[in-house]
N, C-alpha and C. Protein backbone atom coordinates (compact mmCIF):
# COMPACT_ATOMS: atom_id res chain seq x y z
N UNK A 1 -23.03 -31.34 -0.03
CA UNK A 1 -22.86 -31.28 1.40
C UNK A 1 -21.66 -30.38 1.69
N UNK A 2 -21.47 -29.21 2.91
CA UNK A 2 -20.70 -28.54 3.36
C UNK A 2 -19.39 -29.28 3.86
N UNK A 3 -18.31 -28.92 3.64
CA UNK A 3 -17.32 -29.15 4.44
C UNK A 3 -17.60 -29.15 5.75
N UNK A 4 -17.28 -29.94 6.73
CA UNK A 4 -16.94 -29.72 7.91
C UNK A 4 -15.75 -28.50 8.72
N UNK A 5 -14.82 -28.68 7.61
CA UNK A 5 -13.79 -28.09 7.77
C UNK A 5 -13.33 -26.69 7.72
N UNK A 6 -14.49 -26.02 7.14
CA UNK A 6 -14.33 -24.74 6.72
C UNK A 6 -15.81 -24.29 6.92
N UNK A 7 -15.91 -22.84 7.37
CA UNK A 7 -17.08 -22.32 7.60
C UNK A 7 -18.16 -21.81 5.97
N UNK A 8 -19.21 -21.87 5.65
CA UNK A 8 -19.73 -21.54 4.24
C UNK A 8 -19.23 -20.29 3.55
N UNK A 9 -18.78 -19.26 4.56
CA UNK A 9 -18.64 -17.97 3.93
C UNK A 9 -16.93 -18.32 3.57
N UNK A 10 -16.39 -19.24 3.91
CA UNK A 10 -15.01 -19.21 3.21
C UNK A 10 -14.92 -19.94 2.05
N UNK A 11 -15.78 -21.27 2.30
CA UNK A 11 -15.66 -22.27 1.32
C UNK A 11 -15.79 -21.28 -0.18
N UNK A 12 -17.08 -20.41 0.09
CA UNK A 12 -18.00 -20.26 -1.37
C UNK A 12 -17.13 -18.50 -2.02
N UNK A 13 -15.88 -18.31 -0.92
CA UNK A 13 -15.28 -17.04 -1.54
C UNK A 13 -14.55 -17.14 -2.16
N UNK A 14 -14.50 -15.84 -3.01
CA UNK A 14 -13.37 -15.69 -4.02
C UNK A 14 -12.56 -14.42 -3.54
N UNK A 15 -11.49 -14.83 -3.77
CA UNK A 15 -10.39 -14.19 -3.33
C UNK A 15 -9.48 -13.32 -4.50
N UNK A 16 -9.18 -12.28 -4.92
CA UNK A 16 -8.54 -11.46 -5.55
C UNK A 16 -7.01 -11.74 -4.66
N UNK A 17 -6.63 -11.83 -3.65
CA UNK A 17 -5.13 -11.58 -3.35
C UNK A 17 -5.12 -12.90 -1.95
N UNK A 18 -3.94 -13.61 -2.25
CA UNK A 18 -3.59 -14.45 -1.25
C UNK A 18 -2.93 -14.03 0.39
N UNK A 19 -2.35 -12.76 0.10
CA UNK A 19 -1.99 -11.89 1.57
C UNK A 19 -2.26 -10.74 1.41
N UNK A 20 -2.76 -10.30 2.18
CA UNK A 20 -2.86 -8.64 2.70
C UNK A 20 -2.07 -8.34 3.65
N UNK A 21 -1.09 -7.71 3.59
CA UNK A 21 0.00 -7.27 4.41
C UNK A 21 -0.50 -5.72 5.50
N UNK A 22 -0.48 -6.31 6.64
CA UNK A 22 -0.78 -4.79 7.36
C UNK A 22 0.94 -4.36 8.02
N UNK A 23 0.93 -3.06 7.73
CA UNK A 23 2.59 -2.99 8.90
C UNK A 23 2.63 -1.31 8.99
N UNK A 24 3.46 -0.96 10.02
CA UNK A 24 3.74 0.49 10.24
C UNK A 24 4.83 0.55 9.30
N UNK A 25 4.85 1.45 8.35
CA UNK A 25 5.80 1.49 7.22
C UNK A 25 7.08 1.98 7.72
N UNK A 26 7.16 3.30 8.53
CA UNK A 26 8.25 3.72 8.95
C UNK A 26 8.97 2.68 10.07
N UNK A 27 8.41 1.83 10.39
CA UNK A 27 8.80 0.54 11.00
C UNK A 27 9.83 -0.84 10.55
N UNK A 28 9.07 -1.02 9.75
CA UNK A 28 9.46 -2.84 9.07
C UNK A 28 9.30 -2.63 7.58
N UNK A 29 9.28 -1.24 7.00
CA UNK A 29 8.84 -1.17 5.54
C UNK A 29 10.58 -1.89 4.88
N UNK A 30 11.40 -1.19 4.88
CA UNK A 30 12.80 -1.53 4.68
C UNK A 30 13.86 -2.53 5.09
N UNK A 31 13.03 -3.17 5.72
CA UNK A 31 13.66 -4.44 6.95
C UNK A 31 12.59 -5.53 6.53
N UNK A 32 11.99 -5.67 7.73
CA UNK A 32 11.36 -7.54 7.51
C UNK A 32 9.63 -7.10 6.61
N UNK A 33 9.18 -6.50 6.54
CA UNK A 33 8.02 -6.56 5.43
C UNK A 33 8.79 -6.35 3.77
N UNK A 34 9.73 -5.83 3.61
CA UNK A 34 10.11 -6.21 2.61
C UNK A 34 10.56 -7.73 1.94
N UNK A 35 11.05 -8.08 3.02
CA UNK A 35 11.96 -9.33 2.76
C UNK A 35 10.53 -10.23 2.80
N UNK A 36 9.80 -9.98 3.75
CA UNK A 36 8.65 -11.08 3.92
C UNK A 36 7.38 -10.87 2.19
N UNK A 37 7.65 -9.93 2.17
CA UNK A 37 7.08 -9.47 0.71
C UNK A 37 7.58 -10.21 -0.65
N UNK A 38 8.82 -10.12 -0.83
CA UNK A 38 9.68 -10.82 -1.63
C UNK A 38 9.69 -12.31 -1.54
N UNK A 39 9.62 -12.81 -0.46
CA UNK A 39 9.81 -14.22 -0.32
C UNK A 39 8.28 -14.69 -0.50
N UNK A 40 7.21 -13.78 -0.36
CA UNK A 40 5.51 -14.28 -0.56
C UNK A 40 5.88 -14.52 -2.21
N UNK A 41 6.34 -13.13 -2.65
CA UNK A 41 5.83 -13.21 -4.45
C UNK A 41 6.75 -14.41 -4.94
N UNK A 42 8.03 -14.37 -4.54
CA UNK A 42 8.71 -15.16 -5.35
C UNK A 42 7.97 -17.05 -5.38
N UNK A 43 7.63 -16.89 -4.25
CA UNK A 43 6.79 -18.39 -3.77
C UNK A 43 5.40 -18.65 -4.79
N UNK A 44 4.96 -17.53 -5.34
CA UNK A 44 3.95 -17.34 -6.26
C UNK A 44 2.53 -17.01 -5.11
N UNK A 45 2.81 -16.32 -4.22
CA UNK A 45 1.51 -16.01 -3.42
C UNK A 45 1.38 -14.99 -3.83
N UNK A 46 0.16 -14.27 -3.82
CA UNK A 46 -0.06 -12.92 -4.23
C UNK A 46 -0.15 -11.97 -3.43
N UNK A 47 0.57 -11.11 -2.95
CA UNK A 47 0.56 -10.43 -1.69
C UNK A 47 0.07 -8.91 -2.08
N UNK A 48 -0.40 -8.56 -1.21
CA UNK A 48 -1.02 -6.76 -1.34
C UNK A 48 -0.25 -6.65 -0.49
N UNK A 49 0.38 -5.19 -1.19
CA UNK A 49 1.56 -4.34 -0.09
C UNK A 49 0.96 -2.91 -1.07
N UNK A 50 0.56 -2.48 0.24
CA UNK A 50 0.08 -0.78 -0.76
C UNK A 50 0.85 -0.29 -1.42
N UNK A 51 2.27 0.20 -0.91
CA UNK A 51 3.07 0.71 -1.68
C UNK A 51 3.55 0.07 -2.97
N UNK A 52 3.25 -1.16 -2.85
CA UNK A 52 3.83 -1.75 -3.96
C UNK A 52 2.45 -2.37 -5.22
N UNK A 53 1.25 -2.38 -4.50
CA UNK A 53 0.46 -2.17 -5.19
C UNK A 53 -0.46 -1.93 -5.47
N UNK A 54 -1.04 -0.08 -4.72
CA UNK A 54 -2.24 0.62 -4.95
C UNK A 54 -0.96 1.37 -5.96
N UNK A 55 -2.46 1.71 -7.05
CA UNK A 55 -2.30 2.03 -8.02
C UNK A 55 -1.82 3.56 -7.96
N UNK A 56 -0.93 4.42 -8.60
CA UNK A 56 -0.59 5.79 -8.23
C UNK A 56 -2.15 6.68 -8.57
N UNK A 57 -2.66 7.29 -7.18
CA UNK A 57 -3.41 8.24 -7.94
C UNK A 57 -4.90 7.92 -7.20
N UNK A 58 -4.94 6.61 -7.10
CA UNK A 58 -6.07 5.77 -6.16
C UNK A 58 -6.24 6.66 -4.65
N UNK A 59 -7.51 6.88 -4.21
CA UNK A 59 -7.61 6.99 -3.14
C UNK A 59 -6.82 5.68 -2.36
N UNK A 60 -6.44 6.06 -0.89
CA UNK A 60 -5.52 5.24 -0.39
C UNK A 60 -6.68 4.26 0.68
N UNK A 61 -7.58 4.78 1.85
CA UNK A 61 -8.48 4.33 2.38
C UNK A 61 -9.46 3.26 1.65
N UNK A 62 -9.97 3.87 0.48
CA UNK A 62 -11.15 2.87 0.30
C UNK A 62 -10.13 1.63 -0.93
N UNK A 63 -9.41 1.93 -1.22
CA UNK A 63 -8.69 0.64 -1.60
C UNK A 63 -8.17 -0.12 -0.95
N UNK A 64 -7.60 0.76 0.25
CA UNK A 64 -7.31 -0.61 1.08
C UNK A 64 -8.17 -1.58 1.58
N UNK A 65 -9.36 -0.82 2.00
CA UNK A 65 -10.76 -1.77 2.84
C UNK A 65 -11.07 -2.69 1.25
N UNK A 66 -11.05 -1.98 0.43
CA UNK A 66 -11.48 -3.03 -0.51
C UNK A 66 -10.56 -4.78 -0.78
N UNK A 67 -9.05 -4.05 -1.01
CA UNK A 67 -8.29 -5.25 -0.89
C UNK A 67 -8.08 -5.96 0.31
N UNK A 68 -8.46 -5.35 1.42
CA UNK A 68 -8.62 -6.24 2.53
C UNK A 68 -9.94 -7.67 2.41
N UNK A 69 -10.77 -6.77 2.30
CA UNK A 69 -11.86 -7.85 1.93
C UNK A 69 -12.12 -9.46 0.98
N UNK A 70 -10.72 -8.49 -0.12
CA UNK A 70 -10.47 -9.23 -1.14
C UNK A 70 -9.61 -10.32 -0.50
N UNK A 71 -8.86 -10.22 0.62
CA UNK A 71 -7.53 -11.00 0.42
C UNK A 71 -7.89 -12.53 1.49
N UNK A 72 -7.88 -13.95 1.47
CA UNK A 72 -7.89 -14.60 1.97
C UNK A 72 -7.43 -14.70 3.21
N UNK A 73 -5.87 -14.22 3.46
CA UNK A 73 -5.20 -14.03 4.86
C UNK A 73 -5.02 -12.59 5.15
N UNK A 74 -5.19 -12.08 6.01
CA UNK A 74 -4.44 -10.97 6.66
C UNK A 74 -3.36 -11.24 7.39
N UNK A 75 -2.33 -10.74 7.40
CA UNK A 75 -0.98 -10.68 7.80
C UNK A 75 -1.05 -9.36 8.83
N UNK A 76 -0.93 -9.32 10.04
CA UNK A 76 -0.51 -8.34 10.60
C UNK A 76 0.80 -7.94 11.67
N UNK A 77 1.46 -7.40 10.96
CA UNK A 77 2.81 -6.97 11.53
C UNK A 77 2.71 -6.01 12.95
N UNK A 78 2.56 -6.48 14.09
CA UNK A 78 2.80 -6.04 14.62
C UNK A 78 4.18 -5.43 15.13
N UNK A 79 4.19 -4.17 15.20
CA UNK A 79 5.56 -3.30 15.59
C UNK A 79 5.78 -2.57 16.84
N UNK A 80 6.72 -2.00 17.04
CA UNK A 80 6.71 -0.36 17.80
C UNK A 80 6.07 0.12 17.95
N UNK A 81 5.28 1.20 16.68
CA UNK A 81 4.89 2.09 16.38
C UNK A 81 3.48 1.66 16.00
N UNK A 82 3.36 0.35 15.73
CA UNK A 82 2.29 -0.07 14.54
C UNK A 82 0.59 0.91 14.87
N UNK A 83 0.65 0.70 16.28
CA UNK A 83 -0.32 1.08 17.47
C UNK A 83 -0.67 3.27 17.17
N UNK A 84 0.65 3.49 16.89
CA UNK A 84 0.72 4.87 16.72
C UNK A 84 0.08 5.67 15.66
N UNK A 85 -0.28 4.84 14.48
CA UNK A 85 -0.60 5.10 13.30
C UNK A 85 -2.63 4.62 13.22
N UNK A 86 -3.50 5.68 12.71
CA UNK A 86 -4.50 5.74 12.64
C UNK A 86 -4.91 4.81 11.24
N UNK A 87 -3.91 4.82 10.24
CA UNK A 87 -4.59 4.08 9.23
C UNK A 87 -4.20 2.28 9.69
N UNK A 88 -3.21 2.36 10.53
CA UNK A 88 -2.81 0.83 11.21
C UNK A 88 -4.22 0.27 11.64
N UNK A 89 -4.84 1.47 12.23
CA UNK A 89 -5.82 0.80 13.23
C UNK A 89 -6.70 0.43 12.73
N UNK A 90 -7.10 1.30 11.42
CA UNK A 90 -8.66 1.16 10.63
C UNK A 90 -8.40 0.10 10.05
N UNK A 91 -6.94 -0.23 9.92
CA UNK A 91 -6.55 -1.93 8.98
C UNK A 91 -7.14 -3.01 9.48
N UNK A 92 -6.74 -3.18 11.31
CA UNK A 92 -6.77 -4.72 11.90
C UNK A 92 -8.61 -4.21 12.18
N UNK A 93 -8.84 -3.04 12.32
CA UNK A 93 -10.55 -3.16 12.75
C UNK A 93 -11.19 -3.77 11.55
N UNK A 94 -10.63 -3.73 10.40
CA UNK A 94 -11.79 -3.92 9.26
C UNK A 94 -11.12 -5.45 8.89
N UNK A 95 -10.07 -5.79 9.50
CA UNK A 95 -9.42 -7.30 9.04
C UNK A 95 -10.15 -7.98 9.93
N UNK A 96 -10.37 -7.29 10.98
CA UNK A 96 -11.18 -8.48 12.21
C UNK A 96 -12.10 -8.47 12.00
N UNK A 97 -12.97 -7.67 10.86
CA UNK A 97 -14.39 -7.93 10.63
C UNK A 97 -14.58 -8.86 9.46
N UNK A 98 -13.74 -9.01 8.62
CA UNK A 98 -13.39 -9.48 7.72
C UNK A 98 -13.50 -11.02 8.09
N UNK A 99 -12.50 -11.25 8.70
CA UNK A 99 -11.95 -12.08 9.83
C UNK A 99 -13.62 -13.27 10.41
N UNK A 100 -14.42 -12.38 10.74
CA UNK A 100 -15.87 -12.44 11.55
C UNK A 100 -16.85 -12.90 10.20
N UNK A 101 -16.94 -11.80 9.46
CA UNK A 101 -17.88 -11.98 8.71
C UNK A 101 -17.55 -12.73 7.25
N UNK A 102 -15.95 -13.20 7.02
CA UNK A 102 -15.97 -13.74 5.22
C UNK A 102 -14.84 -14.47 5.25
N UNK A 103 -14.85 -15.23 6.55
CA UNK A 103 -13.82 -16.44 6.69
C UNK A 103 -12.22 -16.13 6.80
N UNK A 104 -12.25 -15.05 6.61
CA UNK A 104 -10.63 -14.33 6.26
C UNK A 104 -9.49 -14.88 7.72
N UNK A 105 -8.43 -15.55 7.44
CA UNK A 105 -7.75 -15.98 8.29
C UNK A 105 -6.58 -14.93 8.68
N UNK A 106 -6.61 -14.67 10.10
CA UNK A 106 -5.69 -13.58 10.50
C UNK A 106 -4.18 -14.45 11.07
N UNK A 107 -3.28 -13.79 10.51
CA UNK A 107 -1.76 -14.32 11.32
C UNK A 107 -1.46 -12.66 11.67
N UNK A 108 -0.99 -12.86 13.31
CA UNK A 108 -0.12 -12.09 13.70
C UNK A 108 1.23 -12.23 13.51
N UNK A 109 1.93 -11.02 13.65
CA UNK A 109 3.66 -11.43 13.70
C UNK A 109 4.03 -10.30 14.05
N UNK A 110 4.86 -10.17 15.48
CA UNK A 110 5.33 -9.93 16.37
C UNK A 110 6.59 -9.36 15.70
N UNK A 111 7.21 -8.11 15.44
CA UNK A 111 8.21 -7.69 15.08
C UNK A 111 8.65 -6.90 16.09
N UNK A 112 9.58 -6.74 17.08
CA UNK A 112 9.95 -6.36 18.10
C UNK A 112 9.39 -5.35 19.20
N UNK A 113 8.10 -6.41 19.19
CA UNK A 113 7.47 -6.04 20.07
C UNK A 113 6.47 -7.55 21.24
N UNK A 114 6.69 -7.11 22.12
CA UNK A 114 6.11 -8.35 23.22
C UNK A 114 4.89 -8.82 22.84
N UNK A 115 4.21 -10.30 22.56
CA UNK A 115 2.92 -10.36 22.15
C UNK A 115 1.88 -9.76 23.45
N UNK A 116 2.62 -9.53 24.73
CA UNK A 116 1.47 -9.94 25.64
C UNK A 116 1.18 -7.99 25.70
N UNK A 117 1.96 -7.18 24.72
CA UNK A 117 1.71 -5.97 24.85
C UNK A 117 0.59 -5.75 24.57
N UNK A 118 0.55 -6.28 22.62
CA UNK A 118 -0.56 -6.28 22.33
C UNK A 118 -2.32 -6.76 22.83
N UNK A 119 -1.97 -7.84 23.46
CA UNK A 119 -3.06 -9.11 23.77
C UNK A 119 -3.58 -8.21 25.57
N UNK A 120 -2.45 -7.88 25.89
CA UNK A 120 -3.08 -7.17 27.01
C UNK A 120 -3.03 -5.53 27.47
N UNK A 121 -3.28 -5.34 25.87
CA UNK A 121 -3.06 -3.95 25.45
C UNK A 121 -2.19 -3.03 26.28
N UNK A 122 -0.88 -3.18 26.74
CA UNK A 122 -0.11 -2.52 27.79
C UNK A 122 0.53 -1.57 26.69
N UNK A 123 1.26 -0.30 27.41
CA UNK A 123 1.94 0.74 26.84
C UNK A 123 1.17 1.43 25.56
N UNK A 124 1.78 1.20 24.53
CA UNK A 124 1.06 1.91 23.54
C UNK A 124 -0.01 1.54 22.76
N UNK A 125 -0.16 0.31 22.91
CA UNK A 125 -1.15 -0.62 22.48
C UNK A 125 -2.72 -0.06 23.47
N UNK A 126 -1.98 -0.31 24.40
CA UNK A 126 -3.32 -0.05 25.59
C UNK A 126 -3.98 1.59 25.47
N UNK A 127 -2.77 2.27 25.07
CA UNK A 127 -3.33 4.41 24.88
C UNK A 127 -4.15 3.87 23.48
N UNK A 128 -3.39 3.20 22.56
CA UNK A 128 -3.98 3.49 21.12
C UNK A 128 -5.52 2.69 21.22
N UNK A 129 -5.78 2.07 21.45
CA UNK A 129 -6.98 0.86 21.62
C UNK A 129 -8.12 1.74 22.63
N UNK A 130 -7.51 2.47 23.09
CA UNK A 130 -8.57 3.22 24.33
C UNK A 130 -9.25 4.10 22.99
């Protein structure tokens, strides 16, 4: 019998990575995605951070969609800039499908930026999303 608690496509997945980290690098790469990076591994979660671990040499696109798929949570750092960046965007589009179609649980996090920017796509959120 199914859990109640969990939808079938999560129960019956397997997961390669416990976080998938999305963030605008020139943003929060040196500041709070690092620190939030460090404090995942040391905890023993397994976190995907491209820079720290697509392989040198790897196409950069189709590994990421791949480890996205792979990863149980998506983490998305929302920033400044996050909105400005084209590979940002192809991240949360394919995390929210992810998200839709293979149980994948999304956390936002707000790094100095207003949630209601994002949620009601105002300023740069609202140009980039158009």
């Amino acid at each position: 019998m199914a859990s109640s608690s969990s939808s079938p496509a999560f129960s019956s997945q397997s997961w390669n990575h416990d976080v998938f980290l999305s963030f605008r690098g020139e943003d929060t790469r040196k500041t709070f995605v690092d620190h939030l990076y460090t404090a995942l591994v040391q905890k023993g979660i397994y976190t995907y951070k491209y820079d720290e671990t697509l392989p040198r040499g790897e196409l950069i696109n189709p590994s990421l969609m791949k480890a996205i798929e792979e990863s149980q949570i998506g983490v998305i750092v929302f920033s400044e800039n996050y909105a400005d960046s084209s590979w940002c965007l192809d991240e949360i589009a394919h995390i929210m499908k992810c998200k839709d179609t293979r149980g994948q649980i999304l956390i936002p996090i707000f790094y100095g930026v207003d949630p209601s920017e994002v949620r009601k796509q105002k300023q740069k959120y609202g140009e980039a999303f158009v």
